[in-house]
C-alpha atoms as a PDB file:
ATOM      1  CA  UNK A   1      28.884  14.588  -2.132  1.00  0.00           C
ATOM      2  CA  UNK A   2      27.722  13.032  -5.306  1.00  0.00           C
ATOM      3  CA  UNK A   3      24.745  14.631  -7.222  1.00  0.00           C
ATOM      4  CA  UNK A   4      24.057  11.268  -8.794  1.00  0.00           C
ATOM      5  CA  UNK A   5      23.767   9.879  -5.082  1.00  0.00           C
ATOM      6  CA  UNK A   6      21.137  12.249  -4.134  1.00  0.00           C
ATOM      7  CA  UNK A   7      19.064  11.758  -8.063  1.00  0.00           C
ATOM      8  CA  UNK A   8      19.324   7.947  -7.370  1.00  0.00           C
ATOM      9  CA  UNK A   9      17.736   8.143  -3.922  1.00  0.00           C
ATOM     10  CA  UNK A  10      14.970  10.354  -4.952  1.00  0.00           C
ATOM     11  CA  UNK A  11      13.924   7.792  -7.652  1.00  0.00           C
ATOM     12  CA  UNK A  12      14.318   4.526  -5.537  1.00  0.00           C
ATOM     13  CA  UNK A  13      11.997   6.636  -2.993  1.00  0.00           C
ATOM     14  CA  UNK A  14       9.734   7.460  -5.709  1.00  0.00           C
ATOM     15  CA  UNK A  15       9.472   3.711  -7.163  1.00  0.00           C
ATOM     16  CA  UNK A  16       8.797   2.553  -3.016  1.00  0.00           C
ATOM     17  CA  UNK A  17       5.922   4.949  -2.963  1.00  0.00           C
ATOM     18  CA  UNK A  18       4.737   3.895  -6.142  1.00  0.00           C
ATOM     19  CA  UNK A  19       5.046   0.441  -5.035  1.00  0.00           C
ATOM     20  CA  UNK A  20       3.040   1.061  -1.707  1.00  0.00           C
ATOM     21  CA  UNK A  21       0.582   2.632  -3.664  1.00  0.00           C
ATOM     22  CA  UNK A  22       0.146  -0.361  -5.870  1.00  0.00           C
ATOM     23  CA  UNK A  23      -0.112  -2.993  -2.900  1.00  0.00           C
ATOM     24  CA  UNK A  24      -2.600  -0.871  -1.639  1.00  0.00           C
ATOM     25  CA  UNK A  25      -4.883  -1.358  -4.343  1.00  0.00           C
ATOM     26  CA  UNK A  26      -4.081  -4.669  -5.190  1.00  0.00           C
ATOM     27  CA  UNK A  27      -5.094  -5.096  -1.428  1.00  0.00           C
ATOM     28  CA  UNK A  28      -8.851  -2.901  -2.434  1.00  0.00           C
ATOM     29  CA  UNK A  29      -8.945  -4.838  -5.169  1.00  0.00           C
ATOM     30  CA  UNK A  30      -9.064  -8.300  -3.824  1.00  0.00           C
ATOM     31  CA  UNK A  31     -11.008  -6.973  -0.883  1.00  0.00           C
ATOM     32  CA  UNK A  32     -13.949  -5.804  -3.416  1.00  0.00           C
ATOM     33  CA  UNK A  33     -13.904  -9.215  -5.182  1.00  0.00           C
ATOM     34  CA  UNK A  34     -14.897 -11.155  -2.293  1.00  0.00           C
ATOM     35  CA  UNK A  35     -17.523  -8.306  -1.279  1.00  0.00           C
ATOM     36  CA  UNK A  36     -18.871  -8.883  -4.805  1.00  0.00           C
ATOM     37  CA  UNK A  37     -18.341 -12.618  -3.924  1.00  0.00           C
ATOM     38  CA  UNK A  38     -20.656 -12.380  -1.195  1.00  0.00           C
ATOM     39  CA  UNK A  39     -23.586 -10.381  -1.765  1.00  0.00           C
ATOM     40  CA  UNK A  40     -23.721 -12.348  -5.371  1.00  0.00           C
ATOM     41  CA  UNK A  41     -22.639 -16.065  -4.760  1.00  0.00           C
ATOM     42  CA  UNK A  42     -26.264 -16.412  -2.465  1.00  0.00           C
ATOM     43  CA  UNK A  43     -28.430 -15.331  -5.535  1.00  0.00           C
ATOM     44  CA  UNK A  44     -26.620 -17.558  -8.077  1.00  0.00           C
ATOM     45  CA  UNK A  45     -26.165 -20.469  -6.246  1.00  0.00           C
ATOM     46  CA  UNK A  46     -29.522 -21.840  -4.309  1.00  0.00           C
ATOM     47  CA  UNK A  47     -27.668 -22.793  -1.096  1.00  0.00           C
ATOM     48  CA  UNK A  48     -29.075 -24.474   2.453  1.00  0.00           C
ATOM     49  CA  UNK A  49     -26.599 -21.911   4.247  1.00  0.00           C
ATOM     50  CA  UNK A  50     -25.846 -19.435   1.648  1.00  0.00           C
ATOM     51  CA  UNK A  51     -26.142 -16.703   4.063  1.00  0.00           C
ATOM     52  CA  UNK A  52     -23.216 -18.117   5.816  1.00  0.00           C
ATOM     53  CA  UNK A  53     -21.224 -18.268   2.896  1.00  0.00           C
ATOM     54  CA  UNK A  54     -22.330 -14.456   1.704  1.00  0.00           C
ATOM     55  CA  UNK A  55     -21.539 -12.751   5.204  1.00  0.00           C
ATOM     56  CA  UNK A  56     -18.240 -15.207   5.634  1.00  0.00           C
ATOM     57  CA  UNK A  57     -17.207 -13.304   1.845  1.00  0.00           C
ATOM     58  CA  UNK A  58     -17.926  -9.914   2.972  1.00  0.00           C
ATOM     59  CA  UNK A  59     -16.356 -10.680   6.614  1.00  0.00           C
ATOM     60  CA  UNK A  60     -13.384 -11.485   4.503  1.00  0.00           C
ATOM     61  CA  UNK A  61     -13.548  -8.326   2.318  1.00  0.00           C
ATOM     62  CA  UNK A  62     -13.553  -6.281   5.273  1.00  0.00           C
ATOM     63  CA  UNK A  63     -10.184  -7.647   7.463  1.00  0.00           C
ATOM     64  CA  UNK A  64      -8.664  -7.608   3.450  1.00  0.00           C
ATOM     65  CA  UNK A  65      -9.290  -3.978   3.256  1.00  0.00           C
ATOM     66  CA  UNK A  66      -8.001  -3.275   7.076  1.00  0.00           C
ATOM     67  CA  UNK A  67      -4.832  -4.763   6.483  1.00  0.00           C
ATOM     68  CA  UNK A  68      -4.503  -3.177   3.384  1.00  0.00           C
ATOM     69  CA  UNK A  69      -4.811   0.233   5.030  1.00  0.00           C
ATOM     70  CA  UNK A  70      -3.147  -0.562   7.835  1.00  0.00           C
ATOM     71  CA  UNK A  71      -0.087  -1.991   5.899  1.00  0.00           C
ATOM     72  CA  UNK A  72      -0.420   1.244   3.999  1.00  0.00           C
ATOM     73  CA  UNK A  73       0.240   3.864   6.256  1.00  0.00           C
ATOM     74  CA  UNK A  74       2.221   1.359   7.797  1.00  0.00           C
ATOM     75  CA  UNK A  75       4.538   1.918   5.222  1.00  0.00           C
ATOM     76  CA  UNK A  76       3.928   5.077   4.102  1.00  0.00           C
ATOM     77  CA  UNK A  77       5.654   6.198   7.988  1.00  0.00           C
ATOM     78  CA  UNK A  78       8.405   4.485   7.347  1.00  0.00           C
ATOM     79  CA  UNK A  79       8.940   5.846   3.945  1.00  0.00           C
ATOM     80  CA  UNK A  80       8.939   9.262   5.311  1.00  0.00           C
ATOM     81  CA  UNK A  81      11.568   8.382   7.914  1.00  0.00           C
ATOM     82  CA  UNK A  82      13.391   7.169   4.853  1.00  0.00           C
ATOM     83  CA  UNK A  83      12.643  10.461   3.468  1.00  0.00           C
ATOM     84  CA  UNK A  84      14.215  12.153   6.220  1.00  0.00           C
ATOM     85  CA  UNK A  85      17.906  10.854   5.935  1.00  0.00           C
ATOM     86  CA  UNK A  86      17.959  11.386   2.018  1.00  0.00           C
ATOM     87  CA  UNK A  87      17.323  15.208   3.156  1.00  0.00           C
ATOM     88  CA  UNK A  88      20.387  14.557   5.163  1.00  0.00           C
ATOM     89  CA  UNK A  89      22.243  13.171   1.956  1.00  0.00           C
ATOM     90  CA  UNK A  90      20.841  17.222   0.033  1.00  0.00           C
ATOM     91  CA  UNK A  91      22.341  18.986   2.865  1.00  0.00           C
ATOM     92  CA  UNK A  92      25.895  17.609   3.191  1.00  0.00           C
ATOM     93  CA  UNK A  93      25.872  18.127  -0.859  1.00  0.00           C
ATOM     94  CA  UNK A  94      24.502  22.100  -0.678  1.00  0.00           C
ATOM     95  CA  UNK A  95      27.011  22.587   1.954  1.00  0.00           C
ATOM     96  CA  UNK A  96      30.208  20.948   0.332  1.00  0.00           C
ATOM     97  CA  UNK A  97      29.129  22.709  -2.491  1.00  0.00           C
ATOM     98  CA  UNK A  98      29.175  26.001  -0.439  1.00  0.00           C
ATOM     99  CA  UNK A  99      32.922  25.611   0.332  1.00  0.00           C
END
């Protein structure tokens, strides 16, 4: 079994964390723009139906931030099953290395 293998699976697993980790927050982030969105676009802009508008933003923020967490540990399951078979790629090395 190649070490290399094993090193280069670790760090693509790594970066895919990292990765989920980022579209998570990119998810918060956007999620918390349109909450600020909404509670500030009523007291800047002097609308008939602002209130509309405001809880429409923050209606928004909210599904944002459920499919961002959703997506999230979404992902983050499926990572760990990935995590799984690169155990499987450590054990065939350990025990050809045993022989």
């Amino acid at each position: 079994m190649n070490k290399d293998l094993i090193l280069r699976e670790k760090l693509a697993l790594q970066r895919t964390i990292m990765a989920n980790q980022s579209t998570f927050l990119a998810f918060l982030r956007t999620a918390m723009y349109f909450l600020v969105a909404g509670i500030s676009i009523n007291h800047l802009i002097d609308m008939k139906d602002g209130g509309i508008v405001e809880y429409s933003f923050m209606v928004i923020a909210a599904i944002l931030l459920i499919i961002g967490i959703v997506n999230y540990l979404y992902h983050r399951r499926k990572i760990k099953e990935s995590e799984q078979h690169i155990g499987d790629y450590k054990m065939a090395y350990l025990e050809a290395d045993d022989e």
